[in-house]
Protein backbone atom coordinates (compact mmCIF):
# COMPACT_ATOMS: atom_id res chain seq x y z
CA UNK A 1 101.10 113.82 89.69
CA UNK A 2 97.76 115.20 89.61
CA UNK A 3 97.10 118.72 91.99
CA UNK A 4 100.96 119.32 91.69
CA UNK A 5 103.56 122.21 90.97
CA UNK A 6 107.36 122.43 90.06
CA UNK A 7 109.14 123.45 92.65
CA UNK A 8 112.86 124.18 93.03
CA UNK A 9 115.60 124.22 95.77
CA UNK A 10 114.50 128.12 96.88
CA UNK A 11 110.91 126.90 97.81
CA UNK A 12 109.35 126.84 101.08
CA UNK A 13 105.85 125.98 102.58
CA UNK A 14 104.73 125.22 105.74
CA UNK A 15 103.45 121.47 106.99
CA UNK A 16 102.11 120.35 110.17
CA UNK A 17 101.62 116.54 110.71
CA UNK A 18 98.83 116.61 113.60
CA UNK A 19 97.77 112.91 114.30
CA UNK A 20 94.73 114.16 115.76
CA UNK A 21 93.63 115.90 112.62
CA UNK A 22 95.39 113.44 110.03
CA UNK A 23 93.23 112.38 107.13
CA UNK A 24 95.84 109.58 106.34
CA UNK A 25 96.23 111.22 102.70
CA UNK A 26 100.21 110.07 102.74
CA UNK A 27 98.89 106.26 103.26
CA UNK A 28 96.33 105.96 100.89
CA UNK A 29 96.31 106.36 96.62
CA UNK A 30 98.22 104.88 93.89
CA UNK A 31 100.13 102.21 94.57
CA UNK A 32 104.02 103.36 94.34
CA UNK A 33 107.35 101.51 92.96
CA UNK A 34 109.79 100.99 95.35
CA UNK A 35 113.62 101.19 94.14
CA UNK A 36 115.45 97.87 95.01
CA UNK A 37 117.38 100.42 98.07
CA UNK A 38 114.34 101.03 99.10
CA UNK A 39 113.23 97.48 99.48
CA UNK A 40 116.59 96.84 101.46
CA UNK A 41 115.92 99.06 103.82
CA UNK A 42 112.40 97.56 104.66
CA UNK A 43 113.69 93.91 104.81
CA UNK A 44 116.32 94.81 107.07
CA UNK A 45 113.75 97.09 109.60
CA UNK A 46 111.46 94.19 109.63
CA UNK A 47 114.14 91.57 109.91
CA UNK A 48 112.42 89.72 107.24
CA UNK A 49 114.18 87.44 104.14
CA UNK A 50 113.18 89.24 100.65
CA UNK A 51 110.48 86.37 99.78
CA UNK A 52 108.75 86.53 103.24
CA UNK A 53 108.37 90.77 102.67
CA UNK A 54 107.18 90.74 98.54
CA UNK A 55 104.85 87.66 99.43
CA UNK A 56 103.76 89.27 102.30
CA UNK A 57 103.27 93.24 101.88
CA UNK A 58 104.36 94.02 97.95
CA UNK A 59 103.68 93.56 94.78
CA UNK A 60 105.83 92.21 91.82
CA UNK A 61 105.12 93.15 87.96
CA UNK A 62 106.95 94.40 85.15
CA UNK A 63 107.23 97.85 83.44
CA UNK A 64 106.07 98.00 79.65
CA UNK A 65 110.06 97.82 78.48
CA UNK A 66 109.65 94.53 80.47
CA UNK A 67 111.62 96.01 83.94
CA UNK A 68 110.66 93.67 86.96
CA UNK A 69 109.18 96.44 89.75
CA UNK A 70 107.67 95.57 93.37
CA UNK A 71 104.73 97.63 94.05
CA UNK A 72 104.04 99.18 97.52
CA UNK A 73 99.92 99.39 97.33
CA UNK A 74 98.27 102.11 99.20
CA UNK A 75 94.60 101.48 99.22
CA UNK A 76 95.71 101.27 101.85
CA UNK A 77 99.15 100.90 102.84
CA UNK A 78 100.12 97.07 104.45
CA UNK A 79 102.61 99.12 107.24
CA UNK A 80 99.78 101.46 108.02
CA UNK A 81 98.79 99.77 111.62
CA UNK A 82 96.63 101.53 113.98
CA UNK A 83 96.64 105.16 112.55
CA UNK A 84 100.68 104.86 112.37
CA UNK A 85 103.23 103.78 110.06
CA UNK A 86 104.96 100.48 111.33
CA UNK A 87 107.74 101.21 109.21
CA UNK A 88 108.43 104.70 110.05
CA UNK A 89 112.32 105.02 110.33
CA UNK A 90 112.46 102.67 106.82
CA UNK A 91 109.60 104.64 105.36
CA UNK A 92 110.23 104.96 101.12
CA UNK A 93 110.99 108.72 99.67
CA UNK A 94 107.18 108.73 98.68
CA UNK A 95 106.31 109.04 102.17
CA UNK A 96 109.50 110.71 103.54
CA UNK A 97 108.95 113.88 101.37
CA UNK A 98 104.91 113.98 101.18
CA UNK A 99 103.78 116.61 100.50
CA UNK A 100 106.33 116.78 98.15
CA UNK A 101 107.35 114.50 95.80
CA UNK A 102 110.08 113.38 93.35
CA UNK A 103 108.99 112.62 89.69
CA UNK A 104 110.83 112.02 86.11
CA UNK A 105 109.61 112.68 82.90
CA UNK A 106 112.10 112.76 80.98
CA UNK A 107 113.70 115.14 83.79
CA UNK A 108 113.88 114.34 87.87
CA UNK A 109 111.69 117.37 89.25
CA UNK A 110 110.50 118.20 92.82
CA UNK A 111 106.94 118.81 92.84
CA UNK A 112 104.85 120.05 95.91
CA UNK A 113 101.14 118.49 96.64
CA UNK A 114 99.18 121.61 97.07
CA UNK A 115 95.90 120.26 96.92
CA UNK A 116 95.60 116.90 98.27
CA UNK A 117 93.29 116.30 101.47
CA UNK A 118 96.23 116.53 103.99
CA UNK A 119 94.49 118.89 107.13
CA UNK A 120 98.82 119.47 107.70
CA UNK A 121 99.39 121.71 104.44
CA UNK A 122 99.36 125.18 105.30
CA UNK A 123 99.80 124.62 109.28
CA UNK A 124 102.74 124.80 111.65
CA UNK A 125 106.37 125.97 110.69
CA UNK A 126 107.74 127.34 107.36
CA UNK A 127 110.26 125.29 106.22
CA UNK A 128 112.61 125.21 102.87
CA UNK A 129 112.92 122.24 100.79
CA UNK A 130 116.82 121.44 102.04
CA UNK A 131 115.33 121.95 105.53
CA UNK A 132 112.62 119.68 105.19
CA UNK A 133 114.89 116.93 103.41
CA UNK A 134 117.07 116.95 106.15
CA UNK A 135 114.28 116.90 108.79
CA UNK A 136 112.89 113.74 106.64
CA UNK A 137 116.70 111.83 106.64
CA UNK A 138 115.54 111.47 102.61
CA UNK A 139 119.07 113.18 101.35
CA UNK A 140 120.52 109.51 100.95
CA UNK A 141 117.30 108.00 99.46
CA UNK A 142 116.89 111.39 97.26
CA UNK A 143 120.77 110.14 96.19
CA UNK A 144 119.58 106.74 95.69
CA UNK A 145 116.82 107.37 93.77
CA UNK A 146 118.67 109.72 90.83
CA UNK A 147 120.51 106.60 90.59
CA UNK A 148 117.55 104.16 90.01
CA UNK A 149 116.32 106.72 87.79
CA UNK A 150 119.36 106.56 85.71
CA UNK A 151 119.43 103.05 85.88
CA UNK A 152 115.52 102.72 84.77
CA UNK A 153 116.21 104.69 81.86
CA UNK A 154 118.70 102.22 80.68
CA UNK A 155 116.79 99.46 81.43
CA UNK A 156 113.99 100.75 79.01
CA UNK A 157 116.53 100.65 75.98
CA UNK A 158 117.49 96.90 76.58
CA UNK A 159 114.29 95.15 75.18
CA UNK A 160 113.71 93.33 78.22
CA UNK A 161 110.46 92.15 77.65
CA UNK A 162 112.19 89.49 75.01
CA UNK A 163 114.70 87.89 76.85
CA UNK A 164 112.05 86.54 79.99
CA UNK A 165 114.87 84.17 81.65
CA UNK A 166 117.46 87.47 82.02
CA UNK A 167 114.12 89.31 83.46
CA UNK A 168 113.91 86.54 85.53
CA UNK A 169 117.64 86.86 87.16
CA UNK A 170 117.60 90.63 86.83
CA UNK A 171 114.79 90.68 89.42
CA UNK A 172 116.68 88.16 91.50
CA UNK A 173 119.66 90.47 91.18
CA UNK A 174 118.08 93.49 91.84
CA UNK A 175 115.88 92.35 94.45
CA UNK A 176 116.98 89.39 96.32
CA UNK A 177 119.52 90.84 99.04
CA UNK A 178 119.27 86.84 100.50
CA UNK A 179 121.07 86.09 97.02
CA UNK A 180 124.18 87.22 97.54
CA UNK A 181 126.36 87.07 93.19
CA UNK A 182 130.06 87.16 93.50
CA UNK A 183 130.27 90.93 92.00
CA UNK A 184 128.56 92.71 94.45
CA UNK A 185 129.02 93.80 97.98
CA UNK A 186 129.31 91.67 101.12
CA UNK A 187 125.85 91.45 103.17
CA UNK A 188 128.28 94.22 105.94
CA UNK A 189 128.38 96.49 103.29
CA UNK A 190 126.05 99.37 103.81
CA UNK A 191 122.77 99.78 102.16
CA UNK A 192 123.87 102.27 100.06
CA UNK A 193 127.29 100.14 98.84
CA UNK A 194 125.05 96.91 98.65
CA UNK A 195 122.25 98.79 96.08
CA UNK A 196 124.41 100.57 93.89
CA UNK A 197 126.45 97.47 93.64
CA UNK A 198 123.33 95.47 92.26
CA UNK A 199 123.33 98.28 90.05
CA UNK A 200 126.02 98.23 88.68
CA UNK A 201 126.39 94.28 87.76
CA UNK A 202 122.55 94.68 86.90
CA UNK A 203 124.03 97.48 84.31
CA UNK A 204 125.84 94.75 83.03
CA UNK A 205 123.81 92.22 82.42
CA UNK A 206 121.68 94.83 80.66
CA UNK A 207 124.73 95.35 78.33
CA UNK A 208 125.00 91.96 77.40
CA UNK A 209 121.61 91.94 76.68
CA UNK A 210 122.05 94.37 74.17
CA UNK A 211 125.00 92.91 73.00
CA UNK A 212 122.81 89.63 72.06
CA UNK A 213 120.15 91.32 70.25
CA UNK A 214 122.99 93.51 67.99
């Protein structure tokens, strides 16, 4: 992230989200990938299947190791409606911990947005990271994430991009909560149980993957 610094669990900065004021800065830039959790929890705000919300708000690509991804773009953002977020409560960890911001390269770091045109940044309360990811609700998608993170990284080893009919269900698996495979949780389940079960048989099919190319 461009304009950004490390930051670690001591820091603390103060934010002020004034509406009157708001440039919009958290709604608008690069377009973001949203974790397959992340996409559940969208669907099942908007009460919409999985096709009707990729075909009608997200993108869908793949990674260069061939991962299938869906794209939230922000130029700007589909749920941004009439200065607010439509989506709010459901909102991704992008926009749950702006100003801050989780990254990985090649280690999961907190990084805080110093610079960006956000009128909020130095206004208002001081507030420490822990008390501004529990303000946010983003401890469960911060959990969630690490896990995706963990899981992309494993993904990247498999050589996805030459086995296109496994990409193919691997989206469906990871993606499709309407698709319900024998392995995984029941559609009661909670979020949480329902994505890192998709995980976890999507960690297997990767294995088998690499089982076929050995």
């Amino acid at each position: 992230m461009e304009n950004a610094v490390t930051v670690d669990e001591n820091f603390s900065f103060c934010f002020c989200c004034n509406s009157e004021e708001c440039s919009l800065a958290c709604c608008h830039g690069h377009a973001i990938a949203l974790n397959p959790y992340e996409v559940l929890r969208i669907k099942d705000y908007l009460k919409l299947s999985c096709e009707e919300l990729e075909e009608g708000y997200l993108l869908s690509l793949y990674d260069e190791s061939g991962l299938p991804l869906l794209m939230l773009d922000r130029d700007p953002c589909p749920f941004l409606k009439h200065r607010r977020c439509s989506i709010y409560p459901a909102r991704p960890l992008a926009c749950r911990l702006f100003p801050l911001g989780k990254v990985c390269n090649g280690e999961a770091k907190t990084v805080f947005m110093k610079d960006c045109d956000c009128a909020g940044i130095g206004k208002g309360r001081r507030l420490t990271l822990r008390e501004y990811i529990a303000e946010q609700r983003a401890g469960e998608y911060i959990e969630m994430w690490e896990r995706w993170v963990s899981f992309v990284d494993t993904a990247a080893k498999a050589k996805l991009s030459h086995k296109p009919m496994k990409q193919v269900f691997l989206k469906i698996l990871l993606y499709n909560f309407d698709f319900q495979p024998k392995k995984v949780a029941k559609p009661h389940a909670s979020p949480e149980e329902q994505f890192l079960a998709r995980l976890t048989a999507a960690e297997e099919l990767i294995s088998g993957i690499g089982s076929e190319a050995e």
